[in-house]
Protein backbone atom coordinates (compact mmCIF):
# COMPACT_ATOMS: atom_id res chain seq x y z
CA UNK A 1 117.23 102.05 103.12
CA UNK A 2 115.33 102.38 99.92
CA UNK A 3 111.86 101.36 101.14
CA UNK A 4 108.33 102.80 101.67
CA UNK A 5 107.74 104.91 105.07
CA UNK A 6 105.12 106.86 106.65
CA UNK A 7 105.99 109.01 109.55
CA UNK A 8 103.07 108.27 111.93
CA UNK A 9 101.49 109.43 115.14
CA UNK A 10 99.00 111.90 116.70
CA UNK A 11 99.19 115.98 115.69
CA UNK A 12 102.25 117.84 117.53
CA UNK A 13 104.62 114.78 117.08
CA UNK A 14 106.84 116.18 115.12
CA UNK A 15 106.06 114.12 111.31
CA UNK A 16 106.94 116.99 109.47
CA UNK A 17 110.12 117.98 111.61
CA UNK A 18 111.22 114.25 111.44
CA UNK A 19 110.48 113.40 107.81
CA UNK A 20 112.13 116.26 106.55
CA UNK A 21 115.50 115.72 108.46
CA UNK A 22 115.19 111.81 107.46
CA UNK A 23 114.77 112.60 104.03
CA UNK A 24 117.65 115.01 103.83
CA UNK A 25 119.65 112.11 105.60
CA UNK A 26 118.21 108.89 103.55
CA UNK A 27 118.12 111.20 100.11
CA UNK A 28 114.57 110.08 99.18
CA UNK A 29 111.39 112.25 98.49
CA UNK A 30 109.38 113.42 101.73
CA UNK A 31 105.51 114.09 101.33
CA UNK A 32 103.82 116.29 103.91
CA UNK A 33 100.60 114.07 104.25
CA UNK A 34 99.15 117.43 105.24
CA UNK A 35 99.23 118.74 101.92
CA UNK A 36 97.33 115.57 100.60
CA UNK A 37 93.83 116.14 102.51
CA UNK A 38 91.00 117.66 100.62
CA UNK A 39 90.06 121.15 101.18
CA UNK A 40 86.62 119.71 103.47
CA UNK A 41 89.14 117.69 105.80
CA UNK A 42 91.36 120.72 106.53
CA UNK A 43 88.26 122.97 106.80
CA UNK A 44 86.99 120.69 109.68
CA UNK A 45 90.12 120.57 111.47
CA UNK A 46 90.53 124.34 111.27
CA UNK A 47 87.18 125.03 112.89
CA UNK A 48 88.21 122.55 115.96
CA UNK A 49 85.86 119.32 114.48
CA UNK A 50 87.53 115.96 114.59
CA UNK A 51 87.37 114.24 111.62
CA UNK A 52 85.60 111.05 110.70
CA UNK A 53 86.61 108.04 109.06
CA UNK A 54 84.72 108.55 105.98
CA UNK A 55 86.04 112.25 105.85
CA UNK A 56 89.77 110.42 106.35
CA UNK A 57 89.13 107.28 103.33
CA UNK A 58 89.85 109.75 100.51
CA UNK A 59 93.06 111.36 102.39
CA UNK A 60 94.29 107.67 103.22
CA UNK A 61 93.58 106.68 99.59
CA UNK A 62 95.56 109.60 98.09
CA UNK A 63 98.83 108.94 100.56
CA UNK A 64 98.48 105.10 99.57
CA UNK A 65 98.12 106.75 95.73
CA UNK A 66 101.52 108.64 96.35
CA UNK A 67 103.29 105.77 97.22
CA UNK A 68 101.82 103.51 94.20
CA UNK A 69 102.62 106.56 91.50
CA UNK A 70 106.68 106.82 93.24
CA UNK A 71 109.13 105.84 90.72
CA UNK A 72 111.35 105.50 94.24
CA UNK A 73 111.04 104.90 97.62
CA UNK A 74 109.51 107.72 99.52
CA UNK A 75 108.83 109.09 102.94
CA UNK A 76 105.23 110.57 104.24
CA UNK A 77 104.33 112.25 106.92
CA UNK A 78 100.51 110.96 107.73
CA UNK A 79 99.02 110.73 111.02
CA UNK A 80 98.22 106.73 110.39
CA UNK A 81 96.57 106.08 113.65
CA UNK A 82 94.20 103.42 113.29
CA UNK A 83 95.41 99.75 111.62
CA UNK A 84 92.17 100.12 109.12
CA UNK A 85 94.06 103.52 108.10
CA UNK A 86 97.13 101.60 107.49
CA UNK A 87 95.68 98.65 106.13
CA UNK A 88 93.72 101.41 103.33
CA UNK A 89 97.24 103.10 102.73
CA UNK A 90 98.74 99.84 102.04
CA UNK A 91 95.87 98.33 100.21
CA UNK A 92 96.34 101.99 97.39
CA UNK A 93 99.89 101.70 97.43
CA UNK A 94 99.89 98.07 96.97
CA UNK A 95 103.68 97.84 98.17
CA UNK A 96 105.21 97.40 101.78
CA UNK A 97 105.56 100.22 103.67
CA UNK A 98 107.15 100.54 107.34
CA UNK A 99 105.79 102.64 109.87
CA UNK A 100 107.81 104.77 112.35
CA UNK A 101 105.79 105.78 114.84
CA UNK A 102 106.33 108.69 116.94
CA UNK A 103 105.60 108.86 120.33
CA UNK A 104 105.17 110.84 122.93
CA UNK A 105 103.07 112.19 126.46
CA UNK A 106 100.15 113.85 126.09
CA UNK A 107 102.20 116.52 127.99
CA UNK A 108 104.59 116.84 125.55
CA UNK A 109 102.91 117.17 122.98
CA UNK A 110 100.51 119.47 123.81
CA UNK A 111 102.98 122.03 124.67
CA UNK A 112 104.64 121.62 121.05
CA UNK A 113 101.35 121.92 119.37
CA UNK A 114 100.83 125.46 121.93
CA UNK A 115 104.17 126.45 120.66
CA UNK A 116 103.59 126.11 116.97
CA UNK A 117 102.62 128.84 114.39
CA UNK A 118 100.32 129.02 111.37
CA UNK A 119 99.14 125.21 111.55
CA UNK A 120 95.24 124.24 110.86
CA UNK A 121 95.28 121.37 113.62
CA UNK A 122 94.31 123.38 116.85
CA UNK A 123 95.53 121.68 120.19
CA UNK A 124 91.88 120.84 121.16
CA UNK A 125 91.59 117.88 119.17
CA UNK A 126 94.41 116.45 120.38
CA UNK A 127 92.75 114.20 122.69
CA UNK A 128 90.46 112.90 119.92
CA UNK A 129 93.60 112.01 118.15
CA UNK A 130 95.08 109.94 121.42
CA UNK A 131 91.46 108.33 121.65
CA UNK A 132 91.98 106.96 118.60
CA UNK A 133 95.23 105.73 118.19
CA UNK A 134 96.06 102.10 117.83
CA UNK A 135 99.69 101.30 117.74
CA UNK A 136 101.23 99.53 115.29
CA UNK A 137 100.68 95.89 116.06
CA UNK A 138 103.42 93.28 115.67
CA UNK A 139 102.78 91.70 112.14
CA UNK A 140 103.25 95.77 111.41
CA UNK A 141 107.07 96.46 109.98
CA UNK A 142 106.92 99.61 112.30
CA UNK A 143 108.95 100.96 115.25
CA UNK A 144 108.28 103.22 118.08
CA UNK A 145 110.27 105.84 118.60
CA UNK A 146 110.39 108.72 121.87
CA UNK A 147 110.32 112.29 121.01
CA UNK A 148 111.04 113.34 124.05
CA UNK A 149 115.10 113.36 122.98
CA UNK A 150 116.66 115.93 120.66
CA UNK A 151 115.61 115.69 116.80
CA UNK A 152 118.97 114.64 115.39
CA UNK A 153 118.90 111.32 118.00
CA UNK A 154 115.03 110.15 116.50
CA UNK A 155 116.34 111.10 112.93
CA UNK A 156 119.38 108.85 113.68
CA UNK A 157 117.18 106.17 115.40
CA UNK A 158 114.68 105.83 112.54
CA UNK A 159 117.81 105.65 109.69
CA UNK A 160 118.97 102.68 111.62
CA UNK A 161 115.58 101.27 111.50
CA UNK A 162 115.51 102.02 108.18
CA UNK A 163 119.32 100.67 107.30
CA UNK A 164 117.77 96.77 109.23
CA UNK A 165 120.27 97.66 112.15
CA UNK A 166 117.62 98.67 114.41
CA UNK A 167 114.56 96.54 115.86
CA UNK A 168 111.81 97.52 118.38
């Protein structure tokens, strides 16, 4: 299991929530990719203005950073969205790193992102975030995963994936 991952998807999946538990589980380092965007980004978000891609190139560069400074494997949480945003991570870590990519209706997760408490990401820009998602494509090491199941069942899912014993 000792490999590279980001925990990817739109705001409200659950990346924090997931990473944490899989880290626990897996015993490797989780990153909140959260904590990695510069005071401008989170500014912007906070204030209800989608970001950019040159306000997200620095933010991408300092997760692909993290991974390239890790004595071990790590997890990080980190939107990913668009394959230039993954290609940049991997291009700064200069290492493989798998994607698990969390899915989930727009439904869904609007409700959790409703629900939640104290985060900058406000539920309006969740429908810039679906506009620009690209999966992963299928020269990507990645795997989609449902949230719509209980939290211990996509922790469990994504170990396997991580262990080789489970394939999208």
């Amino acid at each position: 299991m000792a490999r590279h991952t980001i925990i990817m998807g739109v705001a409200g999946c659950g990346k924090t929530s997931v990473g944490e538990s899989l880290s626990r589980h897996a015993g490797l380092r989780f990153v909140d990719g959260d904590a990695l965007h510069p005071r401008e980004n989170v500014d912007k978000m906070s204030h209800g203005i989608p970001l950019t891609d040159a306000d997200r190139w620095p933010w991408l560069e300092a997760i692909g950073r993290e991974f390239a400074q890790s004595p071990a494997p790590l997890i990080i949480g980190c939107s990913a969205l668009k394959r230039s945003y993954r290609d940049r991570i991997r291009h700064h870590a200069d290492a493989a790193i798998c994607f698990i990519h969390l899915i989930g209706s727009r439904e869904v997760i609007g409700r959790r992102m409703r629900e939640r408490r104290n985060h900058f990401m406000p539920p309006a820009l969740l429908d810039s975030q679906f506009a620009a998602l690209e999966a992963p494509g299928a020269d990507e090491e990645a795997i989609a995963i449902d949230i719509d199941q209980p939290l211990d069942a996509i922790v469990a899912r994504a170990a396997r994936y991580l262990e080789g014993q489970d394939h999208d």
